[in-house]
Protein backbone atom coordinates (compact mmCIF):
# COMPACT_ATOMS: atom_id res chain seq x y z
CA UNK A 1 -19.54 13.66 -4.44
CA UNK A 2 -16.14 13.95 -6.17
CA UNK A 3 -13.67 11.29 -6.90
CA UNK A 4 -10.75 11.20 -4.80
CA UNK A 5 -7.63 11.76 -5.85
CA UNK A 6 -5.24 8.68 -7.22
CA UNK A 7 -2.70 10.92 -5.73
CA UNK A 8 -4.42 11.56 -2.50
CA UNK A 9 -1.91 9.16 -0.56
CA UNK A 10 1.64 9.25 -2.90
CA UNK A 11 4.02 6.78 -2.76
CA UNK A 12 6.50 7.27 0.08
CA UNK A 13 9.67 9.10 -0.86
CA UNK A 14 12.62 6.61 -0.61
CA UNK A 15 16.31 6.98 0.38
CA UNK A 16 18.95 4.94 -1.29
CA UNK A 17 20.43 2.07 0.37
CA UNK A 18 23.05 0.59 -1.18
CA UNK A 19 23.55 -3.16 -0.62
CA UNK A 20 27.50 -4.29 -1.02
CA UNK A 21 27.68 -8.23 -1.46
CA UNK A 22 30.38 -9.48 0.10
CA UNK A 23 29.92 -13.43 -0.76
CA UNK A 24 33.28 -13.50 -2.95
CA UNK A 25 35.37 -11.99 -0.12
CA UNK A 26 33.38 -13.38 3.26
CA UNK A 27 31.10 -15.79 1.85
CA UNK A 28 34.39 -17.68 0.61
CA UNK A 29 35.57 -17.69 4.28
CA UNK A 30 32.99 -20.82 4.65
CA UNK A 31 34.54 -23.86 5.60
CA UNK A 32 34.97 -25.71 2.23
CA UNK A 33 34.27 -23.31 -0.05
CA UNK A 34 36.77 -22.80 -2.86
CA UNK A 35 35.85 -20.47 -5.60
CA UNK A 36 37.94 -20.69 -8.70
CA UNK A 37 38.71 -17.07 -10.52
CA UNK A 38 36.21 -18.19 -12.95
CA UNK A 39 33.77 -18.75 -10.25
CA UNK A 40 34.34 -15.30 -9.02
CA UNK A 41 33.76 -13.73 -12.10
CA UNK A 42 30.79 -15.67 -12.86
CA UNK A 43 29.05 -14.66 -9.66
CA UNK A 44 30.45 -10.93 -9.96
CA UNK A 45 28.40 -11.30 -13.46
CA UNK A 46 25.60 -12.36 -11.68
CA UNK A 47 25.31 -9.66 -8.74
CA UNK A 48 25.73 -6.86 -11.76
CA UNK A 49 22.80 -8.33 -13.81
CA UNK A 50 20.95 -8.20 -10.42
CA UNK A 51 21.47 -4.56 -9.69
CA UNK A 52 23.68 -4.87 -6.36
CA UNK A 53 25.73 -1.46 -6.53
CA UNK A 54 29.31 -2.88 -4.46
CA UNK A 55 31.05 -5.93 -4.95
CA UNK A 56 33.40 -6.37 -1.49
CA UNK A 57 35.41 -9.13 -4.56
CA UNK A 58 38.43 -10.38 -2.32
CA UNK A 59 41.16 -9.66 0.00
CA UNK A 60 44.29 -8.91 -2.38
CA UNK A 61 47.23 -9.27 0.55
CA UNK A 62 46.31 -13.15 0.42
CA UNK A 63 47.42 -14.26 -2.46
CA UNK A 64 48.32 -13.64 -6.29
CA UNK A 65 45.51 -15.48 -7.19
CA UNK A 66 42.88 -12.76 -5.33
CA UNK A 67 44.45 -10.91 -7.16
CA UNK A 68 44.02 -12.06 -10.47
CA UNK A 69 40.13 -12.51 -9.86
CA UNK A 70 39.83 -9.05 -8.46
CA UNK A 71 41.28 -7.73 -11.86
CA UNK A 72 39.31 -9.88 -13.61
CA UNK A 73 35.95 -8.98 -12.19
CA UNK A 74 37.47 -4.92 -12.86
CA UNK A 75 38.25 -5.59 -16.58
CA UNK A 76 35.30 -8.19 -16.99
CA UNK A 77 31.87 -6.50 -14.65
CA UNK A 78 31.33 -2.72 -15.58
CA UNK A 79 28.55 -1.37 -13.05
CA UNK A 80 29.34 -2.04 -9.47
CA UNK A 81 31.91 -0.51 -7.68
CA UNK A 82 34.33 -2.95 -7.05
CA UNK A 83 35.54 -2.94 -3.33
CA UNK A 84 38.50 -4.97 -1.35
CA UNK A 85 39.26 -5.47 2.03
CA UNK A 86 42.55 -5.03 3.85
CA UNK A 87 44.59 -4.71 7.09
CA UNK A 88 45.92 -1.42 8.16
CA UNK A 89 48.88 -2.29 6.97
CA UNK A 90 50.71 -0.36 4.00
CA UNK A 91 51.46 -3.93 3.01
CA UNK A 92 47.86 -4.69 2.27
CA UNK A 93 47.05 -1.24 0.91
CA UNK A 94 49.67 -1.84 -1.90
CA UNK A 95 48.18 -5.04 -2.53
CA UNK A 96 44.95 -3.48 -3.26
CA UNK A 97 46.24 -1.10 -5.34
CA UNK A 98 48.04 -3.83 -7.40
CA UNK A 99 44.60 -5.76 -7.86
CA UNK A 100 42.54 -2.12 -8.30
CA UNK A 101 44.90 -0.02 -10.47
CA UNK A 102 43.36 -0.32 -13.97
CA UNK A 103 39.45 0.14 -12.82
CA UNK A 104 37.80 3.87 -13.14
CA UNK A 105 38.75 6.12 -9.84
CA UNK A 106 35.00 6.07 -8.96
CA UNK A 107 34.38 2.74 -9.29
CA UNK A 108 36.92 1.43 -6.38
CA UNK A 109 37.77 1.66 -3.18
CA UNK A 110 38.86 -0.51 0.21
CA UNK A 111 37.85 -1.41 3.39
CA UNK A 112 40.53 -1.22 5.68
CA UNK A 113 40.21 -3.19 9.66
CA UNK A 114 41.79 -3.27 12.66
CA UNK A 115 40.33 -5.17 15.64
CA UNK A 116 39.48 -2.71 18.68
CA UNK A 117 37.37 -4.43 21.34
CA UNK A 118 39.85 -4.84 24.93
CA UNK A 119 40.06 -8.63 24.11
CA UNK A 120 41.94 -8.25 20.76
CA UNK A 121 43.65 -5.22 21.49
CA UNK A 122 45.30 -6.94 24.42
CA UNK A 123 45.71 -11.13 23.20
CA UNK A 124 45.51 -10.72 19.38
CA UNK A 125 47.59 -7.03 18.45
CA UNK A 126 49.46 -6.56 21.73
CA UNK A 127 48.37 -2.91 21.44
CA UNK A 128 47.38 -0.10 23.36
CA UNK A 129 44.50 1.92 22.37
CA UNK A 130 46.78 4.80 21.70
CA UNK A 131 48.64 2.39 19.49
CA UNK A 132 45.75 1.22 17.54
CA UNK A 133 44.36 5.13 16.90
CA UNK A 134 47.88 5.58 15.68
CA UNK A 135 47.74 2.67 13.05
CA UNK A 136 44.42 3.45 11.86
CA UNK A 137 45.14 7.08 11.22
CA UNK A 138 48.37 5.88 9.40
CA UNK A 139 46.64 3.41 7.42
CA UNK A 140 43.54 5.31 6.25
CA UNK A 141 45.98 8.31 5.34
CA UNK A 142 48.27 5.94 3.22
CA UNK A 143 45.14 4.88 1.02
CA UNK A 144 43.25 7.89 0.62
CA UNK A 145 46.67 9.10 -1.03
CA UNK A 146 45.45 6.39 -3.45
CA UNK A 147 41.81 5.76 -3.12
CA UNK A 148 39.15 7.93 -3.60
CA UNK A 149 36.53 5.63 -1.54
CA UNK A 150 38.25 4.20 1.70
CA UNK A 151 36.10 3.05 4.52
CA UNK A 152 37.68 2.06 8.23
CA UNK A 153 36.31 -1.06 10.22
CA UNK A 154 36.55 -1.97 13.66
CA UNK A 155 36.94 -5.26 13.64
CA UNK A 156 34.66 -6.97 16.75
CA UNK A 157 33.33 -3.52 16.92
CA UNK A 158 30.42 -5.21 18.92
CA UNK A 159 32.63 -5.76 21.74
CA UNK A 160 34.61 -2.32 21.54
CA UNK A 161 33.46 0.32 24.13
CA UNK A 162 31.28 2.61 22.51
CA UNK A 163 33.81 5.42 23.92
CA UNK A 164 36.45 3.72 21.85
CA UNK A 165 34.48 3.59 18.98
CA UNK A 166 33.80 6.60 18.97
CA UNK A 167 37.85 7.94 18.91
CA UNK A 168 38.62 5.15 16.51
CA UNK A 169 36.24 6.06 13.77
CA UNK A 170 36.52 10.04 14.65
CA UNK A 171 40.70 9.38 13.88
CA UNK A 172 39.45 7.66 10.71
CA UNK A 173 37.27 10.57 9.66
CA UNK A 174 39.72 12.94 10.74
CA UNK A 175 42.73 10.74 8.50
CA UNK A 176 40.01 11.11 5.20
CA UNK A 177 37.84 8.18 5.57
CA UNK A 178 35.21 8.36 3.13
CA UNK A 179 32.93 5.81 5.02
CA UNK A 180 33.00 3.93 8.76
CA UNK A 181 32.09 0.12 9.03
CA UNK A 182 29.95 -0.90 11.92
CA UNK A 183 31.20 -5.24 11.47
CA UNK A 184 28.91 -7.39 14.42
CA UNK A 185 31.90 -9.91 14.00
CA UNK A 186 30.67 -12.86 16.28
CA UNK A 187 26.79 -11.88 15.46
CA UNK A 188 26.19 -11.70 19.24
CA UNK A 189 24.16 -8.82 19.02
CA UNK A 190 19.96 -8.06 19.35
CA UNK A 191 17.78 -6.02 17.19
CA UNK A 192 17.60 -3.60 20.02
CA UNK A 193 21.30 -3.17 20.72
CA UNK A 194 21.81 -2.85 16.87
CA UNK A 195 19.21 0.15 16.75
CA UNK A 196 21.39 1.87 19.60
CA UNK A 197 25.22 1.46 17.86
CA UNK A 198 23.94 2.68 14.94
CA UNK A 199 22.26 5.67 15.80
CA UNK A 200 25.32 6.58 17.79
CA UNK A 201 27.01 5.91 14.70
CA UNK A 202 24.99 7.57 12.50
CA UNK A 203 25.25 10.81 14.56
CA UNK A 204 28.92 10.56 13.80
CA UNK A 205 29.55 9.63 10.75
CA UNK A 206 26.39 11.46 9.53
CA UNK A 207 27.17 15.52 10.01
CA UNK A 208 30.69 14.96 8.60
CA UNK A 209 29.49 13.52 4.94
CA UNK A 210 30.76 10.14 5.63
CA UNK A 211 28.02 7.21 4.87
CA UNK A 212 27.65 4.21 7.54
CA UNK A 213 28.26 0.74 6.82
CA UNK A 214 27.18 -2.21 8.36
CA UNK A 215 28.39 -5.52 8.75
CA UNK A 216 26.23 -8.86 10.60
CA UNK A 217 27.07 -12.60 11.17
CA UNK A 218 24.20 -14.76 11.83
CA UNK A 219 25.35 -16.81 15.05
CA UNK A 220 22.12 -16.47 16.73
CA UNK A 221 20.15 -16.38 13.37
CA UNK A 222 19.50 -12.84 13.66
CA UNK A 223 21.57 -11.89 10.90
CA UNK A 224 19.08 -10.19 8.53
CA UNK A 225 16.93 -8.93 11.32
CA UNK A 226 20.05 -6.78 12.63
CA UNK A 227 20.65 -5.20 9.41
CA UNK A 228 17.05 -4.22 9.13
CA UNK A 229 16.97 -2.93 12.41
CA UNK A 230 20.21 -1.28 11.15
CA UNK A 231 18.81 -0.11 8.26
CA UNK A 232 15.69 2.02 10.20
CA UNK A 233 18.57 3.29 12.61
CA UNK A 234 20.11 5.32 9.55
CA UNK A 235 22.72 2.77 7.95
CA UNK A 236 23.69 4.05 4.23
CA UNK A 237 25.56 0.73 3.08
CA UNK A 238 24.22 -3.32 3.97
CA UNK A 239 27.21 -5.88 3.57
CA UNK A 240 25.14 -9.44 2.38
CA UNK A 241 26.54 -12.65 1.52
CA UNK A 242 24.27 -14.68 -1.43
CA UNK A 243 22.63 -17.12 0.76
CA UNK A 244 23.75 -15.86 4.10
CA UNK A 245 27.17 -17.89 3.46
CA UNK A 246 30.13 -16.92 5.45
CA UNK A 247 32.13 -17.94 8.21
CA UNK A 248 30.97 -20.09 11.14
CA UNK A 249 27.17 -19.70 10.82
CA UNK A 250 27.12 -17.63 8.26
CA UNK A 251 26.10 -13.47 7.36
CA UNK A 252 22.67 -11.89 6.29
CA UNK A 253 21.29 -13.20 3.61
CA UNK A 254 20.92 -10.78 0.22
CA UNK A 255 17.68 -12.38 -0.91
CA UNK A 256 16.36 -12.24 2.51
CA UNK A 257 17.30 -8.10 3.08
CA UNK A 258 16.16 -7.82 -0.43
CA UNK A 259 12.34 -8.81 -0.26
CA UNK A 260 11.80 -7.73 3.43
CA UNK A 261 13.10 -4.18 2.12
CA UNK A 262 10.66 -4.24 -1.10
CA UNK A 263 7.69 -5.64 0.98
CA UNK A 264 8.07 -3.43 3.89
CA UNK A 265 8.78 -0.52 1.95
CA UNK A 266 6.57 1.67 3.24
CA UNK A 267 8.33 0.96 7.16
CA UNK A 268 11.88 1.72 5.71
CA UNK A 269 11.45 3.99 3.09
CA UNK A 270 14.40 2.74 1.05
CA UNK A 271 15.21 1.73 -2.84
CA UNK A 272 17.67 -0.85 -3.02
CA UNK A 273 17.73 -1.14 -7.25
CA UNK A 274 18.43 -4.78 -6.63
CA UNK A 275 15.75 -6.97 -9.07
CA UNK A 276 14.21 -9.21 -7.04
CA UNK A 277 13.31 -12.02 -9.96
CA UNK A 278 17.49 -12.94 -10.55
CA UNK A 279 17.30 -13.96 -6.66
CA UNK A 280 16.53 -17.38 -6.96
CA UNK A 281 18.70 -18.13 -9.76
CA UNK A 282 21.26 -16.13 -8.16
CA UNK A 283 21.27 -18.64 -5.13
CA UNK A 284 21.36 -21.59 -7.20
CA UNK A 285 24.76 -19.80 -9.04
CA UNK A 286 26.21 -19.63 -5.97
CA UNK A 287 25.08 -22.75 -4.35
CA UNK A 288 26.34 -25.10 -7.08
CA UNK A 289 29.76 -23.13 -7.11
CA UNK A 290 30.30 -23.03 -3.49
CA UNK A 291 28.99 -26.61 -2.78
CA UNK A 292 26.82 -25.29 -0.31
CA UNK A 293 23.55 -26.29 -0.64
CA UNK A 294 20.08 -24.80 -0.36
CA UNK A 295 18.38 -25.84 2.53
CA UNK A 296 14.39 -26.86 1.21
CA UNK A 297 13.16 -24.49 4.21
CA UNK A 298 15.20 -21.47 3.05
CA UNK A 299 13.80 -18.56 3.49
CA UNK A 300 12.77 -16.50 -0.17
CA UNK A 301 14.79 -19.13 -2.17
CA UNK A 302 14.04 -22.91 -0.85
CA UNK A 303 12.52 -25.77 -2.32
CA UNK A 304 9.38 -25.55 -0.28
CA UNK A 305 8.93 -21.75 -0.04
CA UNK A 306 5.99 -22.13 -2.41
CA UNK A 307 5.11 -25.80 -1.69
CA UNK A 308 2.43 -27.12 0.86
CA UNK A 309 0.75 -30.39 1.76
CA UNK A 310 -1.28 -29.06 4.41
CA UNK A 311 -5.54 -29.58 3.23
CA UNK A 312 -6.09 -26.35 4.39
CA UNK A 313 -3.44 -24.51 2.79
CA UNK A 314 -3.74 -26.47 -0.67
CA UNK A 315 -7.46 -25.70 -0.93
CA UNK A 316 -6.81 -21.68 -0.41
CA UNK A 317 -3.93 -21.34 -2.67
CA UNK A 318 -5.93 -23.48 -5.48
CA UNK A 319 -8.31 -20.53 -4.86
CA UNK A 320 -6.20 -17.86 -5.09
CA UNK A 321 -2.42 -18.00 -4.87
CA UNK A 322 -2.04 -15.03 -2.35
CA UNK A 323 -3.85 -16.94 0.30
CA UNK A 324 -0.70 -18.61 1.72
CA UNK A 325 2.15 -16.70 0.01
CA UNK A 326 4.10 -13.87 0.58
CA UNK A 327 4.73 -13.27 -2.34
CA UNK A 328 4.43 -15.14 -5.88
CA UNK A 329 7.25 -17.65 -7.13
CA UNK A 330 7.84 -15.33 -10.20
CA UNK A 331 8.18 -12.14 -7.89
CA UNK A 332 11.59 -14.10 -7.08
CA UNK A 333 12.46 -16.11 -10.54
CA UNK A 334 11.41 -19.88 -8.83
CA UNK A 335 9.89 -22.16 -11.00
CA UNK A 336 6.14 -22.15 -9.37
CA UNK A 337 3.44 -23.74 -6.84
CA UNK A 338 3.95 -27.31 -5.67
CA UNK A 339 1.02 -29.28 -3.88
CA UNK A 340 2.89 -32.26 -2.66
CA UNK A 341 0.30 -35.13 -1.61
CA UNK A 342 0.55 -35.77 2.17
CA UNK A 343 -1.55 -37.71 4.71
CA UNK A 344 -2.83 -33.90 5.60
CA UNK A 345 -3.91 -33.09 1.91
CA UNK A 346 -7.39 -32.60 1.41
CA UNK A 347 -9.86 -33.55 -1.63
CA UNK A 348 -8.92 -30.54 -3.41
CA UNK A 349 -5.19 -31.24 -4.48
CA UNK A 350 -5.88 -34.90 -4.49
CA UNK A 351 -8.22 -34.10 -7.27
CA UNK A 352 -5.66 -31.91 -9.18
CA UNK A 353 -3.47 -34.83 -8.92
CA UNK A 354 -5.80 -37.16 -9.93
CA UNK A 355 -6.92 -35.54 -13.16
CA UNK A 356 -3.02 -34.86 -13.84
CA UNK A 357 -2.43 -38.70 -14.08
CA UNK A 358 -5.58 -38.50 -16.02
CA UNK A 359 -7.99 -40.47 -13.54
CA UNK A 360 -11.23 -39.60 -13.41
CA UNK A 361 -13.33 -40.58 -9.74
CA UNK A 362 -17.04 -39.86 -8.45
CA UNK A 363 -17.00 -37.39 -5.38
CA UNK A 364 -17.52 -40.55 -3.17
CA UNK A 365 -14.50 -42.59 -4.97
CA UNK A 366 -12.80 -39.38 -4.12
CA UNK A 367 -14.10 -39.62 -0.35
CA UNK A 368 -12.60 -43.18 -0.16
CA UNK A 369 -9.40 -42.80 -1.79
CA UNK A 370 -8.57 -39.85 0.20
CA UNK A 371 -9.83 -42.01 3.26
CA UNK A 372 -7.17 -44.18 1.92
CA UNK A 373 -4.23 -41.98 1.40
CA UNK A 374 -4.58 -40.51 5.15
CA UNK A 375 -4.21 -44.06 6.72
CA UNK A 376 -1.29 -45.21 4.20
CA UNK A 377 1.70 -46.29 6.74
CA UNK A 378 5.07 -44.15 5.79
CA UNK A 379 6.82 -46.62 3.58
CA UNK A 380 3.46 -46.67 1.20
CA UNK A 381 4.29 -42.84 0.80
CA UNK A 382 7.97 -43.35 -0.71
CA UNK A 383 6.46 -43.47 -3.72
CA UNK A 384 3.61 -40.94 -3.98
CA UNK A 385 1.93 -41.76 -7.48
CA UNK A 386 1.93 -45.55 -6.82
CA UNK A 387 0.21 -45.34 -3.90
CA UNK A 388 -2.35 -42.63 -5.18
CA UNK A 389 -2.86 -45.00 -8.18
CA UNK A 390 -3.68 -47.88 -5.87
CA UNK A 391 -6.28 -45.90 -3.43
CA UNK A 392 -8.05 -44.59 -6.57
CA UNK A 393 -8.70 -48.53 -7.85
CA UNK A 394 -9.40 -49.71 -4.38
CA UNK A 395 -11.79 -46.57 -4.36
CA UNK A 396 -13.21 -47.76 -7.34
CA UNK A 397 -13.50 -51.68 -6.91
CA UNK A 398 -15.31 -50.56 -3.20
CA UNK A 399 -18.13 -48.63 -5.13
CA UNK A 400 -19.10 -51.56 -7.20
């Protein structure tokens, strides 16, 4: 019988997605955060030697020091396109164009917003809807005379009749926008409702050459979850935040889109060009110059992503690592497996400990000290090795 084929079932063809990090412009929204310009540049530094393709890098109309770190990151990061966000306001546009003026044409561009859903139209602008289609047509106009990439927003767009979506962004396209943002801005939207927008969208934006960009907060958690659902609706452009930072609760998370893109790739069909080994020390960059810290359960880049005290779970991944992992701790750049002792370990990483403190124990001295270990009271366990030391020498002294 012949052989088959290696080629018999080819990798799936993938579409581009681009990801556009937006953790120096929203991220820095987060209560307490306060990057420095040097901190901007540093982490700009970072998302190039990662492979994310935009940098969202600040919003230029608030002050002389946004700026300075937006030209900075132009003069100082070749690679990524280097994006800002403003009002429609000329104001803002000019400010932009101060702060983007010396990088290449192709490599810049800004997002432009204007809130649209009835309850900031009528208590936040004071504006009619035939007022608001007049100052987004005027404002996208005014920076396409400068910019050659200019995408239009609506702000709360989650909240905006679909009808009045659809007029806003069709005035946008119609003024030169180059791309339409799709922004969740309270993060009050489902999976479900996500896939619906978007193709609607899509079907847009889509015929016309204009790409589709979307934007999520993560108020019910489902941050990430919307942008993939986003993504297999037809979105061309993901806005992330480095660990999901960002106002209130927060935005999707780039290392989270990242790996459920690479190991679902066969579902979405996308290459992001984003290396997924710089993510963990990517987080930790940010994390230590935001002052946010890494919560041990975080998904892809926490403490205890590849730790486990469970008997069960030890056992298997002593066997073989893929057992209990998603994927590896060098697949992401973290430093390795932990087997933290527990009262639910079992024999197997008790012994690993044992022999790494250089004790050596019969199988029933084993028996007995892990006998001993399970019924240890909590404050025995504040110091793990102690008490591991003393259960192996009761163990012992019991078998002579």
């Amino acid at each position: 019988m012949p052989k088959r084929s290696p080629s018999r079932f080819p990798a799936p063809r993938l579409t581009p997605l681009i990801l556009s990090d937006t953790t120096l412009r929203d991220g820095a929204q987060m209560p307490g955060v306060r990057f420095s310009v040097d901190d901007k540049v540093a982490i700009a530094k970072a998302l190039a030697d990662a492979g994310v393709g935009v940098i969202e890098a600040g919003f230029p109309a608030g002050s002389e020091r946004e700026i300075e770190a937006v030209r900075r990151i132009c003069a100082e990061v070749p690679g990524p396109r280097i994006m800002v966000l403003c009002r429609a306001v000329a104001g803002d546009i000019d400010a932009a164009w101060e702060a983007l003026a010396d990088a290449a044409p192709e490599g810049r561009g800004v997002g432009i917003f204007l809130a649209t859903s009835p309850l900031h139209r009528r208590h936040k602008l004071g504006k009619s809807k035939a007022q608001c289609l007049d100052m987004i047509g005027r404002a996208v106009a005014y920076a396409r005379k400068r910019f050659l990439k200019v995408t239009f927003s609506c702000e709360d767009g989650s909240r905006t009749e679909p009808a009045f979506l659809r007029q806003a962004y069709g005035v946008a396209m119609d003024a030169g926008a180059t791309g339409i943002g799709f922004p969740d801005t309270l993060g009050v939207l489902t999976p479900e409702a996500v896939r619906r927008r978007v193709r609607m969208l899509a079907a847009l934006a889509h015929p016309r050459g204009v790409r589709l960009r979307v934007h999520f907060h993560n108020d019910l958690g489902l941050a990430t979850a919307n942008t993939l659902a986003a993504v297999a609706a037809g979105a061309d452009i993901v806005h992330l935040t480095v660990g999901g930072i960002g106002e209130r609760a927060g935005n999707a998370a780039l290392e989270e889109t990242v790996m459920a893109l690479i190991l679902n790739q066969k579902q979405y069909r996308r290459s992001i060009g984003v290396d997924p080994a710089k993510l963990t020390g990517l987080c930790r960059l940010v994390s230590r110059l935001s002052g946010v810290p890494l919560a041990a359960n975080k998904a892809v880049v926490g403490a205890n992503i590849f730790a486990t005290s469970a008997g069960v779970h030890q056992d298997g991944l002593l066997k073989h690592p893929d057992t209990y992992l998603p994927f590896r701790p060098e697949a992401v750049g973290a430093d390795g497996i932990r087997l933290p002792l527990s009262p639910l370990s079992g024999k197997a990483a008790l012994a690993l400990r044992l022999a790494e403190l250089g004790i050596e124990l019969s199988p029933d001295e084993l028996g007995r000290t892990s006998r001993i270990m399970k019924n240890a009271g909590k404050e025995a366990w504040a110091d793990e090795e102690a008490l591991l030391r003393r259960a192996a020498a009761a163990a012992r002294q019991a078998s002579l």
